[in-house]
Protein backbone atom coordinates (compact mmCIF):
# COMPACT_ATOMS: atom_id res chain seq x y z
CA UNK A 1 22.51 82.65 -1.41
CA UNK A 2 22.85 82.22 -5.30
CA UNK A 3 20.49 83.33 -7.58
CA UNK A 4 18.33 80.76 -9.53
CA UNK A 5 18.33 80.71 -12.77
CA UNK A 6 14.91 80.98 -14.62
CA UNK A 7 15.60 79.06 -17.50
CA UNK A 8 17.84 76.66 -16.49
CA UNK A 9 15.51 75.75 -13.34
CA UNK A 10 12.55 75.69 -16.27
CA UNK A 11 14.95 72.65 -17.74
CA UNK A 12 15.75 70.77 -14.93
CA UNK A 13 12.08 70.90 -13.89
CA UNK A 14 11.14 69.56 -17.89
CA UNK A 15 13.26 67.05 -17.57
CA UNK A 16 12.23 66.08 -13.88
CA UNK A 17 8.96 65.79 -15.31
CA UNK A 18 10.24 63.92 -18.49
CA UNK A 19 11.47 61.41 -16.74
CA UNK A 20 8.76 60.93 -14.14
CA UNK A 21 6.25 60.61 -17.25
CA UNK A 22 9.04 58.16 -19.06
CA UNK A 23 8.89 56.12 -15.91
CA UNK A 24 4.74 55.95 -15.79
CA UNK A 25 4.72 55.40 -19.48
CA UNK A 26 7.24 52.27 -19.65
CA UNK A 27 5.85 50.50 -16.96
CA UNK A 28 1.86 50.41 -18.13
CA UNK A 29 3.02 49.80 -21.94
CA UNK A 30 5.16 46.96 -20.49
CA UNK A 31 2.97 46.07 -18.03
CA UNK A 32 -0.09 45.65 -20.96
CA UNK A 33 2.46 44.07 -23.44
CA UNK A 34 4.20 41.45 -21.73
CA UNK A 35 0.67 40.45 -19.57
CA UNK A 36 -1.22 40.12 -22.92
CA UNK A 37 1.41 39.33 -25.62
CA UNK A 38 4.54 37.75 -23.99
CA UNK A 39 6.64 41.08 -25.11
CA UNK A 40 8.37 43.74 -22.79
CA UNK A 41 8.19 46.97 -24.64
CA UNK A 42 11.49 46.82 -26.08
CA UNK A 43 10.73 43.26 -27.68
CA UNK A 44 7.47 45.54 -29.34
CA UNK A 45 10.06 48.26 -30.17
CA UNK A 46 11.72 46.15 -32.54
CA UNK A 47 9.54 44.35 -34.10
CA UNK A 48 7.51 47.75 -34.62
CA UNK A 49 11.02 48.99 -36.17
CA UNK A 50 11.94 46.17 -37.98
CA UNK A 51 8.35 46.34 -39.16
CA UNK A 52 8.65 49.98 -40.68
CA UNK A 53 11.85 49.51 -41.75
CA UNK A 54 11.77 49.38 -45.56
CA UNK A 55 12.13 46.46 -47.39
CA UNK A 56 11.22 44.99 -44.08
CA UNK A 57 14.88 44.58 -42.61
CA UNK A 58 16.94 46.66 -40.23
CA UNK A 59 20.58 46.74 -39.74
CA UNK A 60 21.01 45.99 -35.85
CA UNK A 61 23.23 49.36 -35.68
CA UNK A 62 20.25 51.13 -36.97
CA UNK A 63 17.87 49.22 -34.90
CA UNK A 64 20.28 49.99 -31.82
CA UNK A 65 20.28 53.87 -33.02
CA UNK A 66 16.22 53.76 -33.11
CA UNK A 67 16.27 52.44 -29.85
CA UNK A 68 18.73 54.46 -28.11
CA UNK A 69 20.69 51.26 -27.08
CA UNK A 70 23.97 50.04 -27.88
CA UNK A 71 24.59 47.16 -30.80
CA UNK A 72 25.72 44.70 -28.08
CA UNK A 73 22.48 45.46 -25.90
CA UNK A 74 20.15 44.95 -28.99
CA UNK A 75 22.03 42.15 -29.88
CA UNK A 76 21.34 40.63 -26.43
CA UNK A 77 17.19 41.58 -26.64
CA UNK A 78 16.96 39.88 -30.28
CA UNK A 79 18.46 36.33 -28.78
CA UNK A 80 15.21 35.59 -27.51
CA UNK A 81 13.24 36.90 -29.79
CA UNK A 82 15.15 34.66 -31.96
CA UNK A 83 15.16 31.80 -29.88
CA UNK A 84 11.00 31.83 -30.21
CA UNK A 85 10.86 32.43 -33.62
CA UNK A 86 9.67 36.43 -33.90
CA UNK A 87 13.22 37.94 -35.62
CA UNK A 88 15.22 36.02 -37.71
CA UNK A 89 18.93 37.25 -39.03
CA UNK A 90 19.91 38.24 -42.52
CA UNK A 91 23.74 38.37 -43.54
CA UNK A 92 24.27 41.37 -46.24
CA UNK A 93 25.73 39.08 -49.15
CA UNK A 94 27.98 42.19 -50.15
CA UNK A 95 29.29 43.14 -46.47
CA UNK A 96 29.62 40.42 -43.83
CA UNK A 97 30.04 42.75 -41.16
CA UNK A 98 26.58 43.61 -41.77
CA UNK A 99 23.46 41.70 -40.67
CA UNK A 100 19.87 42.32 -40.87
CA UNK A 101 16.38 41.70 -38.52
CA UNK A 102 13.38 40.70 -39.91
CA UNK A 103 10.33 39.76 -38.88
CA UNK A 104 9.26 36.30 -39.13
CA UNK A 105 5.48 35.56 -39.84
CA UNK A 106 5.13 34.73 -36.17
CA UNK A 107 7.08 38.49 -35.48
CA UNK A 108 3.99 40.18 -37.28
CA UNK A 109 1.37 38.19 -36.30
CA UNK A 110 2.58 39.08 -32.46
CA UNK A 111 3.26 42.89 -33.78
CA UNK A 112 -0.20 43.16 -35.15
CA UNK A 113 -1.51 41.69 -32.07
CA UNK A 114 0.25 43.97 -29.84
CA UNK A 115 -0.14 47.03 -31.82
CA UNK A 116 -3.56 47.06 -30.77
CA UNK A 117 -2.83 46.60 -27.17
CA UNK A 118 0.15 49.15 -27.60
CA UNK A 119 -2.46 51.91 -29.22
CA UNK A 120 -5.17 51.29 -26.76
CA UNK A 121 -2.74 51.95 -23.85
CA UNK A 122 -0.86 54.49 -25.74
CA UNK A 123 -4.35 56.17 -25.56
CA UNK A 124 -5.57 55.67 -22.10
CA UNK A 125 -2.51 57.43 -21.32
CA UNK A 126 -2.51 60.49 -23.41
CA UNK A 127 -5.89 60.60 -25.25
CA UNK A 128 -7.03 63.05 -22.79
CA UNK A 129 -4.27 65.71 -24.46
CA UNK A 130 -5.64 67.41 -27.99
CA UNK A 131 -4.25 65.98 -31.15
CA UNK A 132 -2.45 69.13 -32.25
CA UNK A 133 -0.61 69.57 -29.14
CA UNK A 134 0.12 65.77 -28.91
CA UNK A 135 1.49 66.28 -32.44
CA UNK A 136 3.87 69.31 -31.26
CA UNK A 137 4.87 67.41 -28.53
CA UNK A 138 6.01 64.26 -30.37
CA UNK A 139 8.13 66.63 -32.64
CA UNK A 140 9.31 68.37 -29.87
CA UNK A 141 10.68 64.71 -28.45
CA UNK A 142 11.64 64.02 -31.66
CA UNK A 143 13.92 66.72 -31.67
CA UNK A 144 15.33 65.66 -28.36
CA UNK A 145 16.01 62.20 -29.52
């Protein structure tokens, strides 16, 4: 029988329970945000981003990179958002390769409505873990990402 490898079991098993968290996470942020607010948590996602972003715009390739999506998948989440009036579109008037999201006023009001479900739920779920090692671990998954 092969030996096991410490460390590289200690990563699969990390990741195992990455994933399995992931999975718990995503569905009770969804679950809140689309129940309360009309948003999956990728519609939040963006408008949080697009929100942040400075000068209030995002390229989509940026917004895609942020996400961890492709251009063509973000560009198929922001036709609804769109269509209802959250996001609207911004053509660079120096590159027309290049467009922009931004939030309407309808986008924030709905982000600063759903922020507060988002941080509520974001807290139910790992409030119970101190803030400096909730810190660590965000940098930690920073890192990965």
């Amino acid at each position: 029988m092969p030996e096991t490898d410490p460390a590289g079991s200690a990563a699969l098993l990390f990741c195992l329970n990455l994933n399995r968290a992931t999975a718990r996470l995503v569905r009770r942020l969804d679950h809140r945000l689309s129940a309360l607010h009309g948003l999956g948590l990728n519609d939040f996602m963006i408008l949080h981003y697009a929100d942040q972003a400075p000068q209030g715009k995002i390229r989509r390739s940026d917004l895609a990179a942020q996400l961890g999506l492709t251009a063509s998948a973000v560009t198929r989440l922001l036709i609804p958002l769109e269509k209802i009036g959250l996001v609207s579109r911004l053509a660079d008037p120096r590159d027309a390769r290049v467009s922009y999201v931004v939030l309407t006023p309808g986008g924030k009001e709905r982000l600063t409505d759903a922020l507060r479900s988002a941080t509520d739920t974001s807290q139910d779920l790992v409030g119970q873990i101190p803030a400096g090692e909730l810190e660590a671990l965000s940098a930690l998954l920073d890192s990965l990402a």
